[in-house]
C-alpha atoms as a PDB file:
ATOM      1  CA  UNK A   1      19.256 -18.820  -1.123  1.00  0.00           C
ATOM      2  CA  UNK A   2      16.223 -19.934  -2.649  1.00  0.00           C
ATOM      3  CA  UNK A   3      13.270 -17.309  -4.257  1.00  0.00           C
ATOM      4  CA  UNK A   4       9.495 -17.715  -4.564  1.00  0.00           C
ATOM      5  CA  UNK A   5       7.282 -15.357  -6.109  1.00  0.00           C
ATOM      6  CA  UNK A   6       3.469 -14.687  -6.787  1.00  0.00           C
ATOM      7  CA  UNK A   7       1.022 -12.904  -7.885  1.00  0.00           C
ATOM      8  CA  UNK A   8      -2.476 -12.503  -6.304  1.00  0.00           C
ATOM      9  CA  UNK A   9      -4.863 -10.798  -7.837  1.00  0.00           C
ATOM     10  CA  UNK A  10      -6.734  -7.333  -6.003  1.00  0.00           C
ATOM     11  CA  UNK A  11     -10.239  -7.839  -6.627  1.00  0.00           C
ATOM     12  CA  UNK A  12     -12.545  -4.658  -8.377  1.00  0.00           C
ATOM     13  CA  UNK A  13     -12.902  -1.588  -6.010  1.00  0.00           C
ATOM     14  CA  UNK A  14     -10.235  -3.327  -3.281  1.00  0.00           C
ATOM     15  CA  UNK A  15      -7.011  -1.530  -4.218  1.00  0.00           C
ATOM     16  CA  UNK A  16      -7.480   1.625  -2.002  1.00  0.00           C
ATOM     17  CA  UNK A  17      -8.784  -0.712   0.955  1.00  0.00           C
ATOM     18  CA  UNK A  18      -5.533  -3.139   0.194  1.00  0.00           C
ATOM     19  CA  UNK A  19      -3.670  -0.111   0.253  1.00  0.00           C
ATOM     20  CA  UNK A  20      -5.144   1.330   3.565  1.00  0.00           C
ATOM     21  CA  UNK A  21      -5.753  -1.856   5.459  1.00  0.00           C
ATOM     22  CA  UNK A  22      -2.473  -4.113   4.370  1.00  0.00           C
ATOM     23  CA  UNK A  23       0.174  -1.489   3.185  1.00  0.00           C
ATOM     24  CA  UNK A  24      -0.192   0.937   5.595  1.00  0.00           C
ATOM     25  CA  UNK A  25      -0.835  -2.041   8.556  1.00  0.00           C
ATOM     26  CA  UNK A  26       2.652  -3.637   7.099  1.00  0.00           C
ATOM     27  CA  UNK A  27       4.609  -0.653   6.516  1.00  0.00           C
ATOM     28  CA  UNK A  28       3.563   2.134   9.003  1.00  0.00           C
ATOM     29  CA  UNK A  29       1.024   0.999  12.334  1.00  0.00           C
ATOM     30  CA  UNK A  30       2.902  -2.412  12.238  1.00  0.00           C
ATOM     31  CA  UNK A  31       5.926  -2.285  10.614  1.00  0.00           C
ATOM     32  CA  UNK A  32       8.015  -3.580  13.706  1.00  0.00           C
ATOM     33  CA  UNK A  33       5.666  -6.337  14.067  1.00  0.00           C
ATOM     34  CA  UNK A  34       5.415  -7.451  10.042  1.00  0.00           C
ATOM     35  CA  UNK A  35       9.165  -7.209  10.028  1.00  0.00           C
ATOM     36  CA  UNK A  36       9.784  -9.642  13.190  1.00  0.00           C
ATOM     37  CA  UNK A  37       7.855 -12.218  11.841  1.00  0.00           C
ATOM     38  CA  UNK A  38       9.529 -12.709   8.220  1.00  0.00           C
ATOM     39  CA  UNK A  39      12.488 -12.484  10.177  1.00  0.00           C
ATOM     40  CA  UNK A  40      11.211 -15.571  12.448  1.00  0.00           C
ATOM     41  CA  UNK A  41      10.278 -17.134   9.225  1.00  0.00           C
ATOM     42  CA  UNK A  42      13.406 -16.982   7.694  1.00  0.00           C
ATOM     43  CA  UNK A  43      12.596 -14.803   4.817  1.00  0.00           C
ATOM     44  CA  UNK A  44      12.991 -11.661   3.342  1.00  0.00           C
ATOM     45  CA  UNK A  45       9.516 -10.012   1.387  1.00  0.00           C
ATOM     46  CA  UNK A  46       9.224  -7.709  -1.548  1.00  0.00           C
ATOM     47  CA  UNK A  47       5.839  -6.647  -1.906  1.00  0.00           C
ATOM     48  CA  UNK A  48       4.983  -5.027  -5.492  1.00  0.00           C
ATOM     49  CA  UNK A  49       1.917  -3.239  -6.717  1.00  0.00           C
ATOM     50  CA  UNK A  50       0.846  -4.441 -10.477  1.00  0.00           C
ATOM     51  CA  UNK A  51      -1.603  -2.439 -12.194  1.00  0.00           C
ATOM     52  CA  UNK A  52      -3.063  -3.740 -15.633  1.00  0.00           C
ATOM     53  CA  UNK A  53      -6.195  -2.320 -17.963  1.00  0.00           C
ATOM     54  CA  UNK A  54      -7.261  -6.332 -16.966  1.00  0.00           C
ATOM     55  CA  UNK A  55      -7.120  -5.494 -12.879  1.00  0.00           C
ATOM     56  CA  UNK A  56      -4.561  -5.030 -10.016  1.00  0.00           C
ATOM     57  CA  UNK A  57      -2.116  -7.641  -8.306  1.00  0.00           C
ATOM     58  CA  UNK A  58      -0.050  -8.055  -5.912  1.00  0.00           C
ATOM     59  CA  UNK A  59       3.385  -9.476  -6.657  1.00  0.00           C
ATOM     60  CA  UNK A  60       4.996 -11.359  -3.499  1.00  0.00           C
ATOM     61  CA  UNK A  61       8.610 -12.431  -3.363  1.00  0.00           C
ATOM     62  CA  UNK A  62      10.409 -14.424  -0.848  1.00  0.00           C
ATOM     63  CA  UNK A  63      14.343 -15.274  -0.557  1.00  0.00           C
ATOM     64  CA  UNK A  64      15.366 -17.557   1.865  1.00  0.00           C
ATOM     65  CA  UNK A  65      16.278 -21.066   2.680  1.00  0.00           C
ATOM     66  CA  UNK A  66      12.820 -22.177   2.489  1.00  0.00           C
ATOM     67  CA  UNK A  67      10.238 -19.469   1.610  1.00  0.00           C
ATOM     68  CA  UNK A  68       7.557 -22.090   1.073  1.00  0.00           C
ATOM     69  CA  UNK A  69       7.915 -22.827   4.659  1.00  0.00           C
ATOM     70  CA  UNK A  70       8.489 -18.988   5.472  1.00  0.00           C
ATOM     71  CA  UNK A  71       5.247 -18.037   3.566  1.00  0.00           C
ATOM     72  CA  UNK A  72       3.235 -20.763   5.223  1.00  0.00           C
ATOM     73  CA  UNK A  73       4.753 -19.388   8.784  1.00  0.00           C
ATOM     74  CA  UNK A  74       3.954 -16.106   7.688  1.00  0.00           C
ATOM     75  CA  UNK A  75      -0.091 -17.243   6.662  1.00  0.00           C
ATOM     76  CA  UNK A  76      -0.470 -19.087  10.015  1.00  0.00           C
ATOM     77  CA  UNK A  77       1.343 -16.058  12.178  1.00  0.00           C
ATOM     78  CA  UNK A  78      -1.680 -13.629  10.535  1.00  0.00           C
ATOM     79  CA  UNK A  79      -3.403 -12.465  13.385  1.00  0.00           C
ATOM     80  CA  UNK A  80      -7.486 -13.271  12.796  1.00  0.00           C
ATOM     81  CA  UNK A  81      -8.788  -9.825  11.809  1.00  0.00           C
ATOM     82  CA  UNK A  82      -5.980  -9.423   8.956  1.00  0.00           C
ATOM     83  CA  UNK A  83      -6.590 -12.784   7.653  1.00  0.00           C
ATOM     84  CA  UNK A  84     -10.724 -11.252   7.103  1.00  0.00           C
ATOM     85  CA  UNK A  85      -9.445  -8.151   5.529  1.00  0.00           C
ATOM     86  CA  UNK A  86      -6.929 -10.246   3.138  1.00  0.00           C
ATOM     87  CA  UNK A  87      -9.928 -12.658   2.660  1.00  0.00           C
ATOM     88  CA  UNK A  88     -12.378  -9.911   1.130  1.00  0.00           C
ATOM     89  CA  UNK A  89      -9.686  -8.062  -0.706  1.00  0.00           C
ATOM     90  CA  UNK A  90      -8.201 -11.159  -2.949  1.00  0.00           C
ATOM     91  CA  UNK A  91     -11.206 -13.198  -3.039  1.00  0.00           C
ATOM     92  CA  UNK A  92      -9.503 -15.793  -0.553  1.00  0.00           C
ATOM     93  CA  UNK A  93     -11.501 -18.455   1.648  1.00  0.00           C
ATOM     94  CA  UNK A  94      -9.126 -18.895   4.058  1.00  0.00           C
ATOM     95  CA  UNK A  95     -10.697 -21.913   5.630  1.00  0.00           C
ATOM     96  CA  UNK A  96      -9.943 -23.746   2.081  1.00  0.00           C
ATOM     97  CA  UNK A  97      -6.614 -25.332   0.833  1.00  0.00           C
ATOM     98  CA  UNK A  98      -4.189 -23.014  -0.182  1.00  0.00           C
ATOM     99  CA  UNK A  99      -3.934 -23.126  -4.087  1.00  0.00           C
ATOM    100  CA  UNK A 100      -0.737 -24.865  -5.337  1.00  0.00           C
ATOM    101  CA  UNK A 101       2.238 -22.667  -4.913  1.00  0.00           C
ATOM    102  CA  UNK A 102       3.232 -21.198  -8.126  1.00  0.00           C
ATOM    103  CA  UNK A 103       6.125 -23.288 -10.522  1.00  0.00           C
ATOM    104  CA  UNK A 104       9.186 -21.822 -11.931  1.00  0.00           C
ATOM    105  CA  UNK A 105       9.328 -22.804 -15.676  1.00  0.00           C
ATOM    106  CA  UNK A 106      12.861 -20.344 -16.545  1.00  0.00           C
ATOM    107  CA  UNK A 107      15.686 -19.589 -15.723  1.00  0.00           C
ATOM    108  CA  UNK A 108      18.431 -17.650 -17.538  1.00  0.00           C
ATOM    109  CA  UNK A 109      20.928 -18.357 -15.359  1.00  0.00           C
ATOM    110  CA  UNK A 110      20.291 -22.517 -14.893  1.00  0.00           C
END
Protein backbone atom coordinates (compact mmCIF):
# COMPACT_ATOMS: atom_id res chain seq x y z
CA UNK A 1 0.00 0.00 0.00
CA UNK A 2 1.49 3.04 -1.14
CA UNK A 3 0.78 6.85 0.64
CA UNK A 4 0.79 10.34 -0.89
CA UNK A 5 0.28 13.39 0.93
CA UNK A 6 -0.08 17.27 0.41
CA UNK A 7 -0.62 20.27 1.46
CA UNK A 8 -2.54 23.08 -0.36
CA UNK A 9 -2.68 26.14 0.89
CA UNK A 10 -6.46 28.04 1.86
CA UNK A 11 -6.11 31.36 0.53
CA UNK A 12 -6.97 34.74 3.05
CA UNK A 13 -10.74 34.98 3.99
CA UNK A 14 -11.48 31.27 2.18
CA UNK A 15 -11.43 28.99 5.23
CA UNK A 16 -15.15 29.41 6.28
CA UNK A 17 -16.20 29.15 2.44
CA UNK A 18 -13.72 25.87 2.19
CA UNK A 19 -15.37 24.79 5.14
CA UNK A 20 -19.03 25.41 3.93
CA UNK A 21 -18.65 24.67 0.27
CA UNK A 22 -16.01 21.50 0.33
CA UNK A 23 -16.34 20.01 3.93
CA UNK A 24 -19.75 20.11 4.36
CA UNK A 25 -20.34 19.11 0.27
CA UNK A 26 -17.78 16.01 1.11
CA UNK A 27 -18.90 15.04 4.41
CA UNK A 28 -22.68 15.82 4.82
CA UNK A 29 -24.91 16.85 1.25
CA UNK A 30 -22.52 14.41 -0.61
CA UNK A 31 -20.95 12.16 1.46
CA UNK A 32 -22.31 8.97 -0.42
CA UNK A 33 -21.21 10.42 -3.57
CA UNK A 34 -17.42 11.69 -2.36
CA UNK A 35 -17.08 8.29 -0.80
CA UNK A 36 -17.99 6.18 -4.12
CA UNK A 37 -15.61 7.82 -6.06
CA UNK A 38 -12.27 7.33 -3.89
CA UNK A 39 -13.56 4.02 -3.68
CA UNK A 40 -13.62 3.80 -7.72
CA UNK A 41 -10.26 5.35 -7.53
CA UNK A 42 -8.76 2.98 -5.45
CA UNK A 43 -7.94 5.13 -2.55
CA UNK A 44 -8.65 5.92 0.78
CA UNK A 45 -8.56 10.11 1.81
CA UNK A 46 -7.71 11.82 5.03
CA UNK A 47 -8.50 15.28 4.79
CA UNK A 48 -6.79 17.57 7.63
CA UNK A 49 -7.31 21.18 8.53
CA UNK A 50 -3.77 23.11 9.23
CA UNK A 51 -3.95 26.35 10.78
CA UNK A 52 -0.65 28.51 11.09
CA UNK A 53 -0.09 32.45 12.27
CA UNK A 54 1.44 32.24 8.29
CA UNK A 55 -2.25 30.99 6.80
CA UNK A 56 -4.45 27.82 6.56
CA UNK A 57 -3.89 24.44 4.55
CA UNK A 58 -5.25 21.68 3.71
CA UNK A 59 -3.37 18.44 4.28
CA UNK A 60 -4.49 15.54 1.74
CA UNK A 61 -3.49 11.93 2.18
CA UNK A 62 -4.01 9.03 -0.03
CA UNK A 63 -3.22 5.12 0.60
CA UNK A 64 -3.60 2.91 -2.06
CA UNK A 65 -1.98 1.04 -4.83
CA UNK A 66 -1.59 4.05 -6.84
CA UNK A 67 -2.88 7.30 -5.25
CA UNK A 68 -1.20 9.37 -7.94
CA UNK A 69 -3.52 7.74 -10.29
CA UNK A 70 -6.42 7.79 -7.59
CA UNK A 71 -5.92 11.59 -7.03
CA UNK A 72 -5.81 12.33 -10.73
CA UNK A 73 -9.24 10.09 -11.03
CA UNK A 74 -10.48 11.89 -8.23
CA UNK A 75 -9.50 15.70 -10.03
CA UNK A 76 -11.05 14.58 -13.37
CA UNK A 77 -14.36 12.88 -11.55
CA UNK A 78 -14.93 16.72 -9.93
CA UNK A 79 -18.09 17.66 -11.19
CA UNK A 80 -17.65 21.43 -12.98
CA UNK A 81 -19.15 23.70 -10.30
CA UNK A 82 -16.80 22.11 -7.45
CA UNK A 83 -13.81 22.36 -9.54
CA UNK A 84 -14.84 26.68 -9.58
CA UNK A 85 -15.33 26.68 -5.91
CA UNK A 86 -11.87 24.66 -5.31
CA UNK A 87 -10.40 27.05 -7.99
CA UNK A 88 -11.19 30.40 -5.98
CA UNK A 89 -10.54 28.91 -2.60
CA UNK A 90 -6.71 27.58 -3.22
CA UNK A 91 -5.77 29.93 -5.82
CA UNK A 92 -5.92 27.00 -8.51
CA UNK A 93 -6.28 27.56 -12.44
CA UNK A 94 -7.59 24.51 -13.20
CA UNK A 95 -7.18 24.79 -16.91
CA UNK A 96 -3.19 24.83 -16.14
CA UNK A 97 -0.83 21.81 -15.46
CA UNK A 98 -1.14 20.40 -12.27
CA UNK A 99 2.02 21.39 -10.17
CA UNK A 100 4.46 18.46 -9.66
CA UNK A 101 3.16 16.06 -7.13
CA UNK A 102 4.91 16.49 -3.93
CA UNK A 103 8.42 14.13 -3.18
CA UNK A 104 9.02 12.08 -0.19
CA UNK A 105 12.56 12.93 1.11
CA UNK A 106 12.19 10.48 4.74
CA UNK A 107 11.45 7.78 5.91
CA UNK A 108 12.03 6.25 9.36
CA UNK A 109 11.07 3.10 8.57
CA UNK A 110 13.16 2.63 4.92
Amino acid sequence: MAMLAMAIPILPGMKEKWWKEVIENFTVTNKAETDALREEAGVHERTFLQETPNGDFVILTFEGDDPAAGWAHIMQGMPPEMADIVAEIHGFDMDAPPPPLPKLVYDSKA
